[in-house]
PDB file of N, CA and C in Angstrom:
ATOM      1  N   UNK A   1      82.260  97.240  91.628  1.00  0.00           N
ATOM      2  CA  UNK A   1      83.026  96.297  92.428  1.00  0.00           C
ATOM      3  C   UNK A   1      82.658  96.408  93.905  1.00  0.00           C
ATOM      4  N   UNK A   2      82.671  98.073  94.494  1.00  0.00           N
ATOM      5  CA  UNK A   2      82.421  97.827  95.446  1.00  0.00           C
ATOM      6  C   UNK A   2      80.596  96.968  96.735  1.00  0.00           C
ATOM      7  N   UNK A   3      79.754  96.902  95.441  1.00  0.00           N
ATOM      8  CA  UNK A   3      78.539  96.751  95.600  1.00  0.00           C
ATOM      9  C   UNK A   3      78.730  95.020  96.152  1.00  0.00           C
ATOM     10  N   UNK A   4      79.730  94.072  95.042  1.00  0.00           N
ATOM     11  CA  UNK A   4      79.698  92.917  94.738  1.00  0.00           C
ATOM     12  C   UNK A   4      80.578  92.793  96.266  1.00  0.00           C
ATOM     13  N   UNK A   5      81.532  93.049  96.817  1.00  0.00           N
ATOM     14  CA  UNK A   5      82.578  93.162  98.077  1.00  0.00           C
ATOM     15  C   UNK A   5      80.864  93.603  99.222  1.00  0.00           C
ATOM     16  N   UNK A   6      80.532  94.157  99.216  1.00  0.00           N
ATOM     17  CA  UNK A   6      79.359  94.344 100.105  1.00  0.00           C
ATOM     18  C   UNK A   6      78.676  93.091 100.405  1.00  0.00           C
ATOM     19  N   UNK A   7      78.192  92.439  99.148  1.00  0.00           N
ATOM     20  CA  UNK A   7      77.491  91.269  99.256  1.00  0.00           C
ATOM     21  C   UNK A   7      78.057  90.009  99.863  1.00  0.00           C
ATOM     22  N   UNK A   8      79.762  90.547  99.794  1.00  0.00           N
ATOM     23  CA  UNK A   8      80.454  89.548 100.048  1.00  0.00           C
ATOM     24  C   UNK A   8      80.769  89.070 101.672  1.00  0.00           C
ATOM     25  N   UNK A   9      80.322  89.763 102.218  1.00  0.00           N
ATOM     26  CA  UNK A   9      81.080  90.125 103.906  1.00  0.00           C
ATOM     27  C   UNK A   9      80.518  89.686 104.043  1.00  0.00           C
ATOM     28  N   UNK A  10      80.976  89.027 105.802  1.00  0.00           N
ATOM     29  CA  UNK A  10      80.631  88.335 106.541  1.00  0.00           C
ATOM     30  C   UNK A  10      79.924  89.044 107.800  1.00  0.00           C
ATOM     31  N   UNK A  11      78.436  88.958 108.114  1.00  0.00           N
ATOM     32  CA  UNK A  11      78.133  89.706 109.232  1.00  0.00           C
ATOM     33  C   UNK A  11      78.448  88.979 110.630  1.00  0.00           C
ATOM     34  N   UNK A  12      78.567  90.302 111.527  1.00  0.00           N
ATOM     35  CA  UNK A  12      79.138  89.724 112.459  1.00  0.00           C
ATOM     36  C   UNK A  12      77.925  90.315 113.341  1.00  0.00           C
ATOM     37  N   UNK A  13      77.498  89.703 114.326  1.00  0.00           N
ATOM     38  CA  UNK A  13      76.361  90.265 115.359  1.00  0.00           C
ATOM     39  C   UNK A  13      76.851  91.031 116.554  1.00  0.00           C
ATOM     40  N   UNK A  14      76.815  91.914 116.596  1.00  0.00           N
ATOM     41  CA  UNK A  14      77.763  93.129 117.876  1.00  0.00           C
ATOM     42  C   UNK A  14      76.520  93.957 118.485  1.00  0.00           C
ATOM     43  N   UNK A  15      76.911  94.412 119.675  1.00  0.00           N
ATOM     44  CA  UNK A  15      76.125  95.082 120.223  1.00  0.00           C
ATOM     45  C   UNK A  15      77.616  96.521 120.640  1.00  0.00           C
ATOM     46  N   UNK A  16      77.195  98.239 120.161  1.00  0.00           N
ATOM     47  CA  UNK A  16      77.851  99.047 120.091  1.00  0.00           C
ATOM     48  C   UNK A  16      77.676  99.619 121.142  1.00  0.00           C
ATOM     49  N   UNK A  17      78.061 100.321 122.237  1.00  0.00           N
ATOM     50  CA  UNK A  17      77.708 100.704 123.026  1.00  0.00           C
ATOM     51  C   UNK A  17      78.527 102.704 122.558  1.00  0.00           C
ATOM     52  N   UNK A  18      77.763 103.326 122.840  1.00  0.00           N
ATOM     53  CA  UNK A  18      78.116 105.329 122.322  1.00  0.00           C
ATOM     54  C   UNK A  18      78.661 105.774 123.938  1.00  0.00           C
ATOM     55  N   UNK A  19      79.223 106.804 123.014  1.00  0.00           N
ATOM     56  CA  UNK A  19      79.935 107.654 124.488  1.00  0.00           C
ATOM     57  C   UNK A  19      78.911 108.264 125.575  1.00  0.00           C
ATOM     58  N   UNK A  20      77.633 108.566 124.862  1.00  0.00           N
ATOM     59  CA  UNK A  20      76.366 109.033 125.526  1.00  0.00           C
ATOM     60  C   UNK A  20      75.996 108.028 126.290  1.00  0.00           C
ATOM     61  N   UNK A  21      76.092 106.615 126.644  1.00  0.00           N
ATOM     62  CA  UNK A  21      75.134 105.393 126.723  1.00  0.00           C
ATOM     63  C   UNK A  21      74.709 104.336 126.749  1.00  0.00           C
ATOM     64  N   UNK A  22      74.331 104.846 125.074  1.00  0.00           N
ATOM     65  CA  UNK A  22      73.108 104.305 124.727  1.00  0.00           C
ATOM     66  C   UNK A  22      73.563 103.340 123.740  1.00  0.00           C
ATOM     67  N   UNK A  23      73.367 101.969 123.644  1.00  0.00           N
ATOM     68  CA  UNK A  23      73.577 100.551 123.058  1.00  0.00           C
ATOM     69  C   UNK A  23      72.413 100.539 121.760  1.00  0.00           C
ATOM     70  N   UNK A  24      73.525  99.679 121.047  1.00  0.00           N
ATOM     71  CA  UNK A  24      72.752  99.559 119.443  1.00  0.00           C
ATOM     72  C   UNK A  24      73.289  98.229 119.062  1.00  0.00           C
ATOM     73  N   UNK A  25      72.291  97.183 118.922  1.00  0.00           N
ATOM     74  CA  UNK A  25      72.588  95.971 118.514  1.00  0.00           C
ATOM     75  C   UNK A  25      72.189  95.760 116.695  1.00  0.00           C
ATOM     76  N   UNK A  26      73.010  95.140 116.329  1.00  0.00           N
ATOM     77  CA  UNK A  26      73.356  94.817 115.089  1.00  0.00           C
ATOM     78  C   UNK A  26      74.638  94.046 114.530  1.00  0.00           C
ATOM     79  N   UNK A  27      74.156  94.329 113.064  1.00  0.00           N
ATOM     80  CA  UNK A  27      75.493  93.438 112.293  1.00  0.00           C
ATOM     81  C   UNK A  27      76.694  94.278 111.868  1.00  0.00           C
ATOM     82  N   UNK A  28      77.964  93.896 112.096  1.00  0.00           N
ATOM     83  CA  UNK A  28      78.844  94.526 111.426  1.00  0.00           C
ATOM     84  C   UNK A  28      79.309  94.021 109.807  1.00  0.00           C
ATOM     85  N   UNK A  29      79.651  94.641 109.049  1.00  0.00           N
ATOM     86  CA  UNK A  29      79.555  93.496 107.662  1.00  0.00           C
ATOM     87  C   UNK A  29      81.365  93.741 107.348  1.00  0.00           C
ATOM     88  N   UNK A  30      81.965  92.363 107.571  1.00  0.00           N
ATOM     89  CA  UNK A  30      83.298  92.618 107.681  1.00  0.00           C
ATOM     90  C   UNK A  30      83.621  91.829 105.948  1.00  0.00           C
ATOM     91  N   UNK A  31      84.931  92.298 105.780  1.00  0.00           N
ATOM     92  CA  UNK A  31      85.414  92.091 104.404  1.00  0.00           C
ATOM     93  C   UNK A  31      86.050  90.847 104.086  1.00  0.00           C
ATOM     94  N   UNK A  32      86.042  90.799 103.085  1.00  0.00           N
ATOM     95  CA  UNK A  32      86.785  88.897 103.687  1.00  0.00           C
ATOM     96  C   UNK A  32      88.710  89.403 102.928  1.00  0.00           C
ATOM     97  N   UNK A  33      88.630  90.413 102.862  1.00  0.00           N
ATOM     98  CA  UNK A  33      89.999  90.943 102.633  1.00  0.00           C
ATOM     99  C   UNK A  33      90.126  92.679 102.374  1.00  0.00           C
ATOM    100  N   UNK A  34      91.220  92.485 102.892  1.00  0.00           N
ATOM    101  CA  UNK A  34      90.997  94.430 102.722  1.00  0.00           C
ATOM    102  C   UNK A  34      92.021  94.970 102.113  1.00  0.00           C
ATOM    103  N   UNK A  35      92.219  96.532 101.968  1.00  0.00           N
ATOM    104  CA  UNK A  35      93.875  97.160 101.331  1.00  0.00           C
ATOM    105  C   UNK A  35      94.490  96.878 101.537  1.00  0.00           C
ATOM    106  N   UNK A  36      94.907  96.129 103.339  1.00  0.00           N
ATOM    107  CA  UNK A  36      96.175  96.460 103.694  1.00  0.00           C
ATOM    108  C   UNK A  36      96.855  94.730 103.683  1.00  0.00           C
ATOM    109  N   UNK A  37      95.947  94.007 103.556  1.00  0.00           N
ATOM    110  CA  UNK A  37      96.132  92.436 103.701  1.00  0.00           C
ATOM    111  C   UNK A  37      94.687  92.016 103.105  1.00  0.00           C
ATOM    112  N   UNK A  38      95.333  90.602 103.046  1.00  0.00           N
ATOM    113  CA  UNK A  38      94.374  89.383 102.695  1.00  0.00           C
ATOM    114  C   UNK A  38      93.722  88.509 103.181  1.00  0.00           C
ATOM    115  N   UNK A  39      94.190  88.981 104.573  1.00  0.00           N
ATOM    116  CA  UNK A  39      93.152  88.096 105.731  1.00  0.00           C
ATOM    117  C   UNK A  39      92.068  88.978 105.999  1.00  0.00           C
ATOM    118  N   UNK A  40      90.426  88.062 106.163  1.00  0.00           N
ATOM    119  CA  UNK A  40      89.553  88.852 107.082  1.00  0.00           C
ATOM    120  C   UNK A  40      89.765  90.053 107.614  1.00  0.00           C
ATOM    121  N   UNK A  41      89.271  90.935 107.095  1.00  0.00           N
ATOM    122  CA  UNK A  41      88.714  92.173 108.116  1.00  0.00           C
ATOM    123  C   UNK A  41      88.318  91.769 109.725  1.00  0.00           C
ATOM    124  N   UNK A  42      88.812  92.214 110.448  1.00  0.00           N
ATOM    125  CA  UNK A  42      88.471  91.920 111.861  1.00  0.00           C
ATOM    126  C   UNK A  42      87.286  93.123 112.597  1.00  0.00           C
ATOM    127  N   UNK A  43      86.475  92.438 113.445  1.00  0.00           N
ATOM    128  CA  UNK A  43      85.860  93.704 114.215  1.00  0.00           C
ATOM    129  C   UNK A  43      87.257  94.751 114.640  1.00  0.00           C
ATOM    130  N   UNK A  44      88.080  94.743 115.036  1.00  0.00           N
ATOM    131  CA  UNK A  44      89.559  95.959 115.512  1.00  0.00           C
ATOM    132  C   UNK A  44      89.499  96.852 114.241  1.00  0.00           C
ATOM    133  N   UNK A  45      89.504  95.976 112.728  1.00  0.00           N
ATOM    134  CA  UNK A  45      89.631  96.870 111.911  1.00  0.00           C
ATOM    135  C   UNK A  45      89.124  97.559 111.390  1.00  0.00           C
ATOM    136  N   UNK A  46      87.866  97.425 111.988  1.00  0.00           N
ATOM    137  CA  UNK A  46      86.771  98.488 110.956  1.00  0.00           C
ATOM    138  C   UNK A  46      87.029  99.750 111.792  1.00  0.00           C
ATOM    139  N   UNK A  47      87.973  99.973 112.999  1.00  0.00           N
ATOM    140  CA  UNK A  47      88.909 101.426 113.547  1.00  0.00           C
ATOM    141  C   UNK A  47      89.446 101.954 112.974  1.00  0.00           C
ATOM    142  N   UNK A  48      90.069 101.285 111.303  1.00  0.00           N
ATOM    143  CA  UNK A  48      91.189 101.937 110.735  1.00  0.00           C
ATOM    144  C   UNK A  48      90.371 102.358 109.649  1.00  0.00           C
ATOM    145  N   UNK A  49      90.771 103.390 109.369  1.00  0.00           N
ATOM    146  CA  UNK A  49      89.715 103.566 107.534  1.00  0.00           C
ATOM    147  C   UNK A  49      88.776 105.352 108.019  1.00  0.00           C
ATOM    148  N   UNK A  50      87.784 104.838 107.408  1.00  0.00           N
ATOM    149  CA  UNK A  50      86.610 105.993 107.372  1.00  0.00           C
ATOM    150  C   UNK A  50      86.254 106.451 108.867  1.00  0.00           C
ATOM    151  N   UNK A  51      85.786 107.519 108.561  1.00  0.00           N
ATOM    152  CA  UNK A  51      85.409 108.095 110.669  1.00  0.00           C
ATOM    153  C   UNK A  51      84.035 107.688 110.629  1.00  0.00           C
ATOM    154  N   UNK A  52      83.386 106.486 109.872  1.00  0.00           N
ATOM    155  CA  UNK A  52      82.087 106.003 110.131  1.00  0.00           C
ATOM    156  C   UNK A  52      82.219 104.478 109.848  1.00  0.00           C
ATOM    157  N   UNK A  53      81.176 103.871 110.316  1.00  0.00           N
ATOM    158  CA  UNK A  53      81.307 102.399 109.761  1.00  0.00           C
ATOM    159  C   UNK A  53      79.836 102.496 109.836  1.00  0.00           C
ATOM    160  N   UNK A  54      79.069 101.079 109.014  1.00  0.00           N
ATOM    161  CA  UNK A  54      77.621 100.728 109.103  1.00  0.00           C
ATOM    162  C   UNK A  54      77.514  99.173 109.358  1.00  0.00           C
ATOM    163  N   UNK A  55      76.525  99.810 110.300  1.00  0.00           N
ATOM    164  CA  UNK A  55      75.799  98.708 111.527  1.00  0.00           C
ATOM    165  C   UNK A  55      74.508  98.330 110.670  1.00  0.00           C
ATOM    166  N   UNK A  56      73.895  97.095 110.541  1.00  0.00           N
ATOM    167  CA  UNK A  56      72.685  96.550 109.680  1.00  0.00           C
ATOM    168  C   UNK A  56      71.842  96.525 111.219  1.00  0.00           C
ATOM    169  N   UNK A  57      70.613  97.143 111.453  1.00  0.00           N
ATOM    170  CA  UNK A  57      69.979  96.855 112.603  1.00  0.00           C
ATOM    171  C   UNK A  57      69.166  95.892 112.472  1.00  0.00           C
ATOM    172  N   UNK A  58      68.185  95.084 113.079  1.00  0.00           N
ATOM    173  CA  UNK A  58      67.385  93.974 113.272  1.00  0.00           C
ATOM    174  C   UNK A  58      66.362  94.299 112.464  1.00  0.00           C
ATOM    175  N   UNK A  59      65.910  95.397 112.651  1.00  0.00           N
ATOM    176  CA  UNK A  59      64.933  95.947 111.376  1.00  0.00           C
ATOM    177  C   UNK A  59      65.148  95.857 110.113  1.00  0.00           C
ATOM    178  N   UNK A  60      66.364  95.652 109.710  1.00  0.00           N
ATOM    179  CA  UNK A  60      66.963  95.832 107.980  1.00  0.00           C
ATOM    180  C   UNK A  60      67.563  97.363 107.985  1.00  0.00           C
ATOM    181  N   UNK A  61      67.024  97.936 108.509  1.00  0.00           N
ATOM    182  CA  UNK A  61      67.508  99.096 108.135  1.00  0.00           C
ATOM    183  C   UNK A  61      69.491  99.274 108.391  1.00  0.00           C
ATOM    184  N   UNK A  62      70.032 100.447 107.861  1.00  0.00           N
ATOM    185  CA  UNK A  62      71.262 100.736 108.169  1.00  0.00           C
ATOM    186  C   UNK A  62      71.858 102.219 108.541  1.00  0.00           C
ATOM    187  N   UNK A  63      72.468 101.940 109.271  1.00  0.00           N
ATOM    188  CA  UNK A  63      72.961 103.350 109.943  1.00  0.00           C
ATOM    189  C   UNK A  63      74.665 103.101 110.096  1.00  0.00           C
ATOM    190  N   UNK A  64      74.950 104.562 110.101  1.00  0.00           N
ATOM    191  CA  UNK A  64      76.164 104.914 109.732  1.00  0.00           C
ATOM    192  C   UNK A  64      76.800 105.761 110.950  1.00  0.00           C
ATOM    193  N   UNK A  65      77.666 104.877 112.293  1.00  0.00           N
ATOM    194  CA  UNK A  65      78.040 105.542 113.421  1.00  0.00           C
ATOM    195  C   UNK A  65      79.672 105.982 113.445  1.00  0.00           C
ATOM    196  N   UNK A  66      79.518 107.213 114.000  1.00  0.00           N
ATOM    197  CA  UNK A  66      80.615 107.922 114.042  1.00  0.00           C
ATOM    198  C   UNK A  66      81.510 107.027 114.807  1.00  0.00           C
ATOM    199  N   UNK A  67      82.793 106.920 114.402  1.00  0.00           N
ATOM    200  CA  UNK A  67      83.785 106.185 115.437  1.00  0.00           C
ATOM    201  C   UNK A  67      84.338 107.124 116.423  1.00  0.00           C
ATOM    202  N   UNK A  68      84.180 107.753 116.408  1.00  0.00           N
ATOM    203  CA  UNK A  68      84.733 109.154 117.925  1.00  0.00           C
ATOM    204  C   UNK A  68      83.496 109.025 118.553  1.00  0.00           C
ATOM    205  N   UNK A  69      82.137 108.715 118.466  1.00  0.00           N
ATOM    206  CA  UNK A  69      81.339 108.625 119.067  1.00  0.00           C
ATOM    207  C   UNK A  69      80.708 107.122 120.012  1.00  0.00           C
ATOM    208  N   UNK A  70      81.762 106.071 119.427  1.00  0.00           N
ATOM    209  CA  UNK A  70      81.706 104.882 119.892  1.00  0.00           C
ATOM    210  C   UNK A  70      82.503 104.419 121.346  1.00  0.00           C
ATOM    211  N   UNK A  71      81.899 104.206 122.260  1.00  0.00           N
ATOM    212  CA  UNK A  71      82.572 103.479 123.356  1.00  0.00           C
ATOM    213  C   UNK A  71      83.088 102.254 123.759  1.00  0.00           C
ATOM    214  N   UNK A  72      82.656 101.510 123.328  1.00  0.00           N
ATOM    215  CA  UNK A  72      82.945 100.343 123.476  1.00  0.00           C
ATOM    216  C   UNK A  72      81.692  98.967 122.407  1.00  0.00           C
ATOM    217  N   UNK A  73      82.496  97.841 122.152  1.00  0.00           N
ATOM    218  CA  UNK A  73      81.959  97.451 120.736  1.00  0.00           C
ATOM    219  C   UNK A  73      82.171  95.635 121.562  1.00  0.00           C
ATOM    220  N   UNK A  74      81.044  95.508 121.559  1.00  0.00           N
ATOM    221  CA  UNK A  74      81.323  93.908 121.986  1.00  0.00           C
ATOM    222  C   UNK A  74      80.173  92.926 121.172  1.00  0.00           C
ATOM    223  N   UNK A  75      81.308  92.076 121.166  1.00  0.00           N
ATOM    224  CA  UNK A  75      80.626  90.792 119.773  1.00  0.00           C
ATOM    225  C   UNK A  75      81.669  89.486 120.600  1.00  0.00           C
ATOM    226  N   UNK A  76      81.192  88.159 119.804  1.00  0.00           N
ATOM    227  CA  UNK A  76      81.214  86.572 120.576  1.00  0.00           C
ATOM    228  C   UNK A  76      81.978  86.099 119.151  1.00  0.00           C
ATOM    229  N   UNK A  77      83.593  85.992 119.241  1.00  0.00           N
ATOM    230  CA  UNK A  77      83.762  85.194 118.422  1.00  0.00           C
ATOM    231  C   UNK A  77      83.215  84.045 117.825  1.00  0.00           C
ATOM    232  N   UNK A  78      83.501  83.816 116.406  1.00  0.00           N
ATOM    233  CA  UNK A  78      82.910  82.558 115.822  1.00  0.00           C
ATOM    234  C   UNK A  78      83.806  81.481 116.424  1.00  0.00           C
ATOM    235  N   UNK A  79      83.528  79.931 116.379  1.00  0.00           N
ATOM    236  CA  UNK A  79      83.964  78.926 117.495  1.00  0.00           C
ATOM    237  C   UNK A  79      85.262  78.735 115.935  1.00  0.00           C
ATOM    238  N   UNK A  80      84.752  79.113 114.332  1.00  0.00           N
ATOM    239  CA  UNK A  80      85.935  78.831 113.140  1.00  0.00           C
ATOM    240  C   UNK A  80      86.584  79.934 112.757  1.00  0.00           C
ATOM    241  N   UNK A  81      86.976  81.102 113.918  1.00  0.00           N
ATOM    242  CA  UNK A  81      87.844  81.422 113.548  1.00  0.00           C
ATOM    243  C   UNK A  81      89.307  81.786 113.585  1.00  0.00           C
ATOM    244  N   UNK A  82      89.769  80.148 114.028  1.00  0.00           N
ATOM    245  CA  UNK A  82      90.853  79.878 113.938  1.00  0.00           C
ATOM    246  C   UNK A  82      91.793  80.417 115.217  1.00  0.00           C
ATOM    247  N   UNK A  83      91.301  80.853 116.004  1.00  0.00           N
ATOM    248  CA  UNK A  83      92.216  81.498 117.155  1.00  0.00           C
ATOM    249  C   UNK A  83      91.764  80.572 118.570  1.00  0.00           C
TER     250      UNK A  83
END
């Protein structure tokens, strides 16, 4: 199940900025529903959960950043989502 929920998200294009720095641009892959509700996963929520989340980089590749190690996380809302 959880493979098929992977395929399912919506990437979001963010650029991460670390407590060291140093900036990492990529996708965030948000859920289109989660445990706690049934609305969208939001970029805020991928704070709550695991002490890692994964970023898809431009390369394809994926990496897995510590959230105590994150400073600041900036991404451009979509113009549909509703707010």
């Amino acid at each position: 199940m959880a493979s098929t929920q992977w395929a399912a998200t919506e990437r979001l294009q963010v650029r991460v900025v670390m407590v060291e720095g140093m900036s990492i641009e990529g996708d965030l892959h948000l859920q289109p529903s989660t445990a706690l509700h049934e609305d969208p996963e939001t970029p805020l929520g991928c704070s709550i959960g695991p002490s890692f989340f994964p970023l898809s980089l431009p390369s394809g590749d994926v990496v897995f950043l510590a959230k105590a190690q994150v400073a600041a996380l900036a991404y451009q809302e979509s113009s549909d989502s509703g707010s």
